[in-house]
Protein backbone atom coordinates (compact mmCIF):
# COMPACT_ATOMS: atom_id res chain seq x y z
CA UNK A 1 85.81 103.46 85.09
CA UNK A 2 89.15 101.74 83.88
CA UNK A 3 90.62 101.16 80.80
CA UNK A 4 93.39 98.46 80.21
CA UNK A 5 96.42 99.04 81.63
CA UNK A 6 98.94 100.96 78.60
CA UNK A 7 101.41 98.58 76.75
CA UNK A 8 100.12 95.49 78.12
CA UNK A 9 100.01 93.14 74.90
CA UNK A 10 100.08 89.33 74.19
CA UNK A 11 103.77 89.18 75.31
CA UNK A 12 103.59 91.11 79.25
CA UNK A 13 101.99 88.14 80.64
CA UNK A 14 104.67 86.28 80.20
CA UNK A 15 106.99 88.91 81.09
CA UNK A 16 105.79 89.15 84.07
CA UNK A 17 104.70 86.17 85.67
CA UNK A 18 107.27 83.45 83.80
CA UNK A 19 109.48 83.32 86.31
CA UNK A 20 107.97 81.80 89.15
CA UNK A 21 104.57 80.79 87.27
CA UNK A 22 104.71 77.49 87.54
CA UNK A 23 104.05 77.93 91.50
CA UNK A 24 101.98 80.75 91.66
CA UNK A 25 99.96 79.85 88.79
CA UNK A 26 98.76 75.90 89.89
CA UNK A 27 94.79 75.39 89.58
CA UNK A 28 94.67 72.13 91.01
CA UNK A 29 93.05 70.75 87.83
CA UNK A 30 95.88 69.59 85.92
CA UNK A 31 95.47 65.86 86.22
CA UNK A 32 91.89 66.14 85.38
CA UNK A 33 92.03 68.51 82.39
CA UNK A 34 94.58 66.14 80.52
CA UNK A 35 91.98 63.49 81.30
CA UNK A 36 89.84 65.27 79.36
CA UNK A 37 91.79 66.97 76.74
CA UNK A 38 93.67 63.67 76.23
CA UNK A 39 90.65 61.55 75.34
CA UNK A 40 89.55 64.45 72.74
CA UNK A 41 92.31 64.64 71.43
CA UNK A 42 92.46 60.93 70.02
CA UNK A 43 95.82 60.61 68.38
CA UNK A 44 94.80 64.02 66.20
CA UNK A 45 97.33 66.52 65.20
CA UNK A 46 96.56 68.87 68.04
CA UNK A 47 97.29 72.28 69.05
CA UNK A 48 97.12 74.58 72.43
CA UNK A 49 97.02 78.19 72.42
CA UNK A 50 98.40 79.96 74.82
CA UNK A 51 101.19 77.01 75.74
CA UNK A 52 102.90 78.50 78.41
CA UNK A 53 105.62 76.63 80.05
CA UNK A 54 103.94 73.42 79.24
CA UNK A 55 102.20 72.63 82.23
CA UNK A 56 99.37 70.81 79.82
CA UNK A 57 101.15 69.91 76.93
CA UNK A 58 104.02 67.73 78.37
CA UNK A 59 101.80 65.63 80.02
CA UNK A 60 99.99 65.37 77.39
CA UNK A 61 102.42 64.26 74.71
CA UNK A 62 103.54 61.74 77.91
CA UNK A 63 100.17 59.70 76.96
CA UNK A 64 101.28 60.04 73.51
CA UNK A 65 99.18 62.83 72.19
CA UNK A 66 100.83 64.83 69.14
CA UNK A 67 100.79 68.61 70.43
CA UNK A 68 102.22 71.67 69.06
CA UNK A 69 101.80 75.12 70.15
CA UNK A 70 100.99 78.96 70.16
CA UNK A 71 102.51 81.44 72.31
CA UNK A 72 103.35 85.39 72.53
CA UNK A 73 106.12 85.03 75.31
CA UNK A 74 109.79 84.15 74.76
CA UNK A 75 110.49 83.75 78.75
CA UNK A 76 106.82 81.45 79.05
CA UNK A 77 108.81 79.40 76.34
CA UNK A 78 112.19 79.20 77.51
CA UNK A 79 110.66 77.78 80.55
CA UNK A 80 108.85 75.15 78.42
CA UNK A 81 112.53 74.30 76.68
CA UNK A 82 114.02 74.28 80.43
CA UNK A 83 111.42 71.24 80.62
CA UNK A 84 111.98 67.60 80.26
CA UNK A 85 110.52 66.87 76.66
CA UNK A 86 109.80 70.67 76.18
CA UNK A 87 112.65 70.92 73.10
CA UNK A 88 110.51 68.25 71.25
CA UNK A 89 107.33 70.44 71.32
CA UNK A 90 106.96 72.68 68.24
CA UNK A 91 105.89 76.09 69.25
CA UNK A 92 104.57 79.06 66.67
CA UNK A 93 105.44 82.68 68.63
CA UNK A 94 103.09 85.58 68.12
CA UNK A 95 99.48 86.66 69.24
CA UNK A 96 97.03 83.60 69.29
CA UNK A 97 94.45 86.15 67.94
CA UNK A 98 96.25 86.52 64.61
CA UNK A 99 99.27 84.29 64.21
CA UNK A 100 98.90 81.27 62.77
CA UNK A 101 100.56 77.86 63.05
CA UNK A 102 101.22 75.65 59.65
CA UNK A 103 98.88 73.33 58.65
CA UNK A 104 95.26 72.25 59.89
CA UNK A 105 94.56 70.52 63.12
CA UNK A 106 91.89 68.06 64.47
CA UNK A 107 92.10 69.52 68.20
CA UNK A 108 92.83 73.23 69.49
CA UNK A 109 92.30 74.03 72.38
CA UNK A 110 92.51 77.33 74.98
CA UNK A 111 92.41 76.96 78.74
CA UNK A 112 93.47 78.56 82.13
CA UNK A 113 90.90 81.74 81.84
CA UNK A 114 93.54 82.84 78.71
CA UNK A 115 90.57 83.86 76.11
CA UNK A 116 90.11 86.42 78.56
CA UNK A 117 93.47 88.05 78.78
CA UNK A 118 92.63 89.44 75.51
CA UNK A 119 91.32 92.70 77.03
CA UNK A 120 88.29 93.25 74.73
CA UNK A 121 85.44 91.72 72.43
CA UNK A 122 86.92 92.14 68.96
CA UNK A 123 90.40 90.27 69.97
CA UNK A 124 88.73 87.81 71.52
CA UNK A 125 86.03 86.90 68.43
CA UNK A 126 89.50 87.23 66.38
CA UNK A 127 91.12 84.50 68.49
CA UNK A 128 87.82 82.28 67.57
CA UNK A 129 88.37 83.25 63.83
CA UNK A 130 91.78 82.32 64.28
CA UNK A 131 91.23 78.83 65.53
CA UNK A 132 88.52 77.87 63.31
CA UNK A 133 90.76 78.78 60.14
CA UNK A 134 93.34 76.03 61.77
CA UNK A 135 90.98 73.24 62.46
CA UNK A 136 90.49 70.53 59.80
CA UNK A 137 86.55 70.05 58.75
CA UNK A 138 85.55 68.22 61.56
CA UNK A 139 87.80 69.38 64.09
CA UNK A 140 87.24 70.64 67.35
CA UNK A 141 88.08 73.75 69.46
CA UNK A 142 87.82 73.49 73.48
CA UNK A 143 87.72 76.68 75.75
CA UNK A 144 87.91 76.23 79.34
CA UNK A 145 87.07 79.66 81.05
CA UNK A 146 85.52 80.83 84.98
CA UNK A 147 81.45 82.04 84.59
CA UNK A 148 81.36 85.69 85.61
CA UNK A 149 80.72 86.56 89.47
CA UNK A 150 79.86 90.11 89.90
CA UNK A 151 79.01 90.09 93.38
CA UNK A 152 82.72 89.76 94.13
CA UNK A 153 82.73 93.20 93.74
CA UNK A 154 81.33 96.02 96.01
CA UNK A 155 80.93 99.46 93.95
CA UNK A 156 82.78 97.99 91.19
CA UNK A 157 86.22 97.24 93.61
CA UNK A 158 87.33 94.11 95.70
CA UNK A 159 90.86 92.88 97.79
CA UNK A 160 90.86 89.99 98.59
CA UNK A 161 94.03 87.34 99.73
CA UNK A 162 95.03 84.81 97.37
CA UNK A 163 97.84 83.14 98.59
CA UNK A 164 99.70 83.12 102.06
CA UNK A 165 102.52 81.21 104.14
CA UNK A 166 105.23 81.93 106.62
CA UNK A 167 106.91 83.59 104.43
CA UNK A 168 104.74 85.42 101.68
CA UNK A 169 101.47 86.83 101.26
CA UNK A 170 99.65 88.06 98.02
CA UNK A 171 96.37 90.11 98.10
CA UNK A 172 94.29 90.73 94.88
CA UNK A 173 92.95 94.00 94.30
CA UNK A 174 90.56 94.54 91.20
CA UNK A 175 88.55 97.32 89.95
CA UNK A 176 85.53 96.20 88.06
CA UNK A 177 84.15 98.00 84.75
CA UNK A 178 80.91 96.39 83.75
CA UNK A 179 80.56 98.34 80.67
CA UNK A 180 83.87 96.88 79.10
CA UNK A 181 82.91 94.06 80.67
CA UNK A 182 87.16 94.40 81.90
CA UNK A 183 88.77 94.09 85.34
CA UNK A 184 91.82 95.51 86.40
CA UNK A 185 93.83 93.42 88.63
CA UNK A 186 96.89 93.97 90.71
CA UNK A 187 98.62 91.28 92.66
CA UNK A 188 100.43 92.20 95.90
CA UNK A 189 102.79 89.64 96.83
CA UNK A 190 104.78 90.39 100.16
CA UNK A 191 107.90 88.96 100.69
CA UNK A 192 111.32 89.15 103.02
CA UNK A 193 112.69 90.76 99.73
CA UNK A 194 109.98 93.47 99.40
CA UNK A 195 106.98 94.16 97.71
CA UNK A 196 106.26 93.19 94.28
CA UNK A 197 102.94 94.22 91.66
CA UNK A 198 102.15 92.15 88.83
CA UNK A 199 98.79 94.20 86.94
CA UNK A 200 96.53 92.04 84.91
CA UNK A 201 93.82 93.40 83.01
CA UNK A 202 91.36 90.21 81.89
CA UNK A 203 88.11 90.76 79.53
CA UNK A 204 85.39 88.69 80.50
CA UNK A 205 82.79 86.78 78.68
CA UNK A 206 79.56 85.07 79.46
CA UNK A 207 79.30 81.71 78.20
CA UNK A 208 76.31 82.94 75.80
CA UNK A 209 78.89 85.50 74.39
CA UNK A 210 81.30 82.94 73.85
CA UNK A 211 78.73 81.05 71.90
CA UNK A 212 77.48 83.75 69.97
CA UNK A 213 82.18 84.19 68.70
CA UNK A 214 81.69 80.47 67.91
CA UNK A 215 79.23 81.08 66.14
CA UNK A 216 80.32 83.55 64.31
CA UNK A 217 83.83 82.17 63.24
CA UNK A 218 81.69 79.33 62.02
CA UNK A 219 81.56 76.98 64.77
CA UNK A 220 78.37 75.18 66.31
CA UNK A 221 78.35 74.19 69.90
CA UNK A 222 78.79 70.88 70.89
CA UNK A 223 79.35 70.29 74.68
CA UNK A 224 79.21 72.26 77.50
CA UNK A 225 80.31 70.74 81.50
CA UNK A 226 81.30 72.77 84.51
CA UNK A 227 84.43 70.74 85.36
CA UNK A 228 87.15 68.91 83.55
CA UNK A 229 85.14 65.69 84.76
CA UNK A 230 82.29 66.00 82.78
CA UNK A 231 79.99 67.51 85.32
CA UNK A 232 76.67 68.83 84.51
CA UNK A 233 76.73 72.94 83.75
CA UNK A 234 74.33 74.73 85.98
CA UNK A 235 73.34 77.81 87.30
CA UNK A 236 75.78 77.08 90.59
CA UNK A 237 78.99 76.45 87.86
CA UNK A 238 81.78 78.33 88.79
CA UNK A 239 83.55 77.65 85.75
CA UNK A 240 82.93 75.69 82.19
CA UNK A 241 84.27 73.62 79.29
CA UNK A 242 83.01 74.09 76.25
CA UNK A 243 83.68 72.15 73.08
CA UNK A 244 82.74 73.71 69.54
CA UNK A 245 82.68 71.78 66.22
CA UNK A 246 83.37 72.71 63.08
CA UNK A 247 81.46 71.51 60.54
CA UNK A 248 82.91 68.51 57.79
C-alpha cells in the first residue's frame, strides 16, 4: 500500500524540520517530562537519543542532571549549539540504531514518538540493542511513544488540520499500511510565502511489541504510565512511558 518514502534516513528529519522545529514541534509536555526524566535520572551519567535541538536536555542539565547525547542531524545540532548551555552538552552524531556513544550510562532515554521514525521492525529492535549495550548493569532505558489509533484512518487514508492562525495553516495527510505497520505522512503548511511539504514516514509499535525488543536486547520491563505524571496505563491511554531495566 506504501512503502517509505526513498532516501529518507536518520539525518532528513532534521533536514527538514530544524529550522523552525522548535515551534512547530511543541507537545505541551515539556515541563512534565523533565519532571519525570529528572527524578530518574538521579545524578547518573545519562544519555538521550535522538537530542534534537535540546528542548529536553537543557532543562535538564539546568536541575543539574549530567546529559550527553545522540543525534543523526547536523542542522537539529547546530540549533542545540545556537542554545544557551547547548556548547556544554556532548553530542555523538550518527544513527541511534547503530552508533554508539563512549562509555556506559545509568539513564538513556528516547522520547517524542522518535523510536518510531525508524521506518521498520528490525531498526527499531536494533535501536533497543543499541541502548542496552550502553547502559551500565543496572541502568535504565525510558521510551515515551503514542499507543496506535487505527480508526483515525478511513480505508487506510486520513487529512486532518494540525495547526492554524491568521496567518498559516498546516493539514496532515497520511496513508496507512497496516501490514508494515508504517504511515506515510505529509504536512501541508500554507503560508503568505507559499506552500511547503515536509513527508514523514513513522513505523509504529504496540506497546506489547515494544516489550517483546526489550526483551530481546535483554531488558525486563519495569514501569509502564500513560503520562509523564505517573498516570495509570489503560485501555483509554493515548500515549505511554515505559521504563526497562537492565539487569545488575
Amino acid at each position: 500500500m506504501c512503502a517509505p518514502l526513498k532516501d529518507y534516513g536518520p539525518r532528513t528529519f532534521g533536514e527538514l524540520n530544524a529550522e523552525d522545529y522548535d515551534a512547530l514541534h511543541d507537545p505541551g509536555t515539556t515541563d512534565s517530562a523533565v519532571d519525570l526524566l529528572t527524578d530518574l535520572a538521579r545524578g547518573q551519567r545519562t544519555l538521550e537519543l535522538a537530542i534534537g535541538t535540546g528542548r529536553i536536555a537543557l532543562p535538564m542539565v539546568g536541575r543539574g542532571c549530567k546529559i550527553e547525547g545522540i543525534e543523526a542531524s547536523p542542522e537539529m545540532i547546530a540549533k542545540l549549539r545556537e542554545k544557551s548551555g547547548g556548547a556544554e552538552i556532548p553530542v555523538t552524531m550518527g544513527d541511534m540504531s547503530e552508533i554508539t556513544a563512549e562509555g556506559r550510562f545509568g539513564f538513556i532515554f528516547l522520547i517524542f514518538n522518535t523510536l518510531f521514525n525508524l521506518t521498520n521492525q528490525e531498526a527499531q529492535l536494533r535501536c533497543f540493542r543499541n541502548a542496552a549495550d550502553m547502559l551500565e548493569p543496572g541502568g535504565a532505558f525510558l521510551v515515551e511513544a503514542f499507543v496506535p489509533d487505527i480508526t483515525q484512518f478511513r480505508d487506510h487514508r486520513s487529512m486532518k488540520p494540525k495547526h492554524l492562525d491568521g496567518h498559516s495553516l498546516t493539514l496532515e495527510a497520511a496513508i496507512h499500511d497496516p501490514v508494515a505497520q508504517l504511515v506515510e505522512y505529509q504536512y501541508l503548511r500554507f503560508t503568505s510565502q507559499g506552500v511547503r511539504m515536509t513527508p514523514l514516514p513513522m513505523r509504529y509499535a504496540w506497546p506489547s511489541e515494544i516489550d517483546l525488543m526489550a526483551r530481546l536486547a535483554g531488558l525486563e520491563p519495569e514501569s509502564r504510565w500513560g503520562g509523564w505524571d505517573r498516570c495509570p496505563f489503560t485501555a483509554e491511554s493515548r500515549m505511554h512511558v515505559s521504563v526497562y531495566r537492565k539487569p545488575a
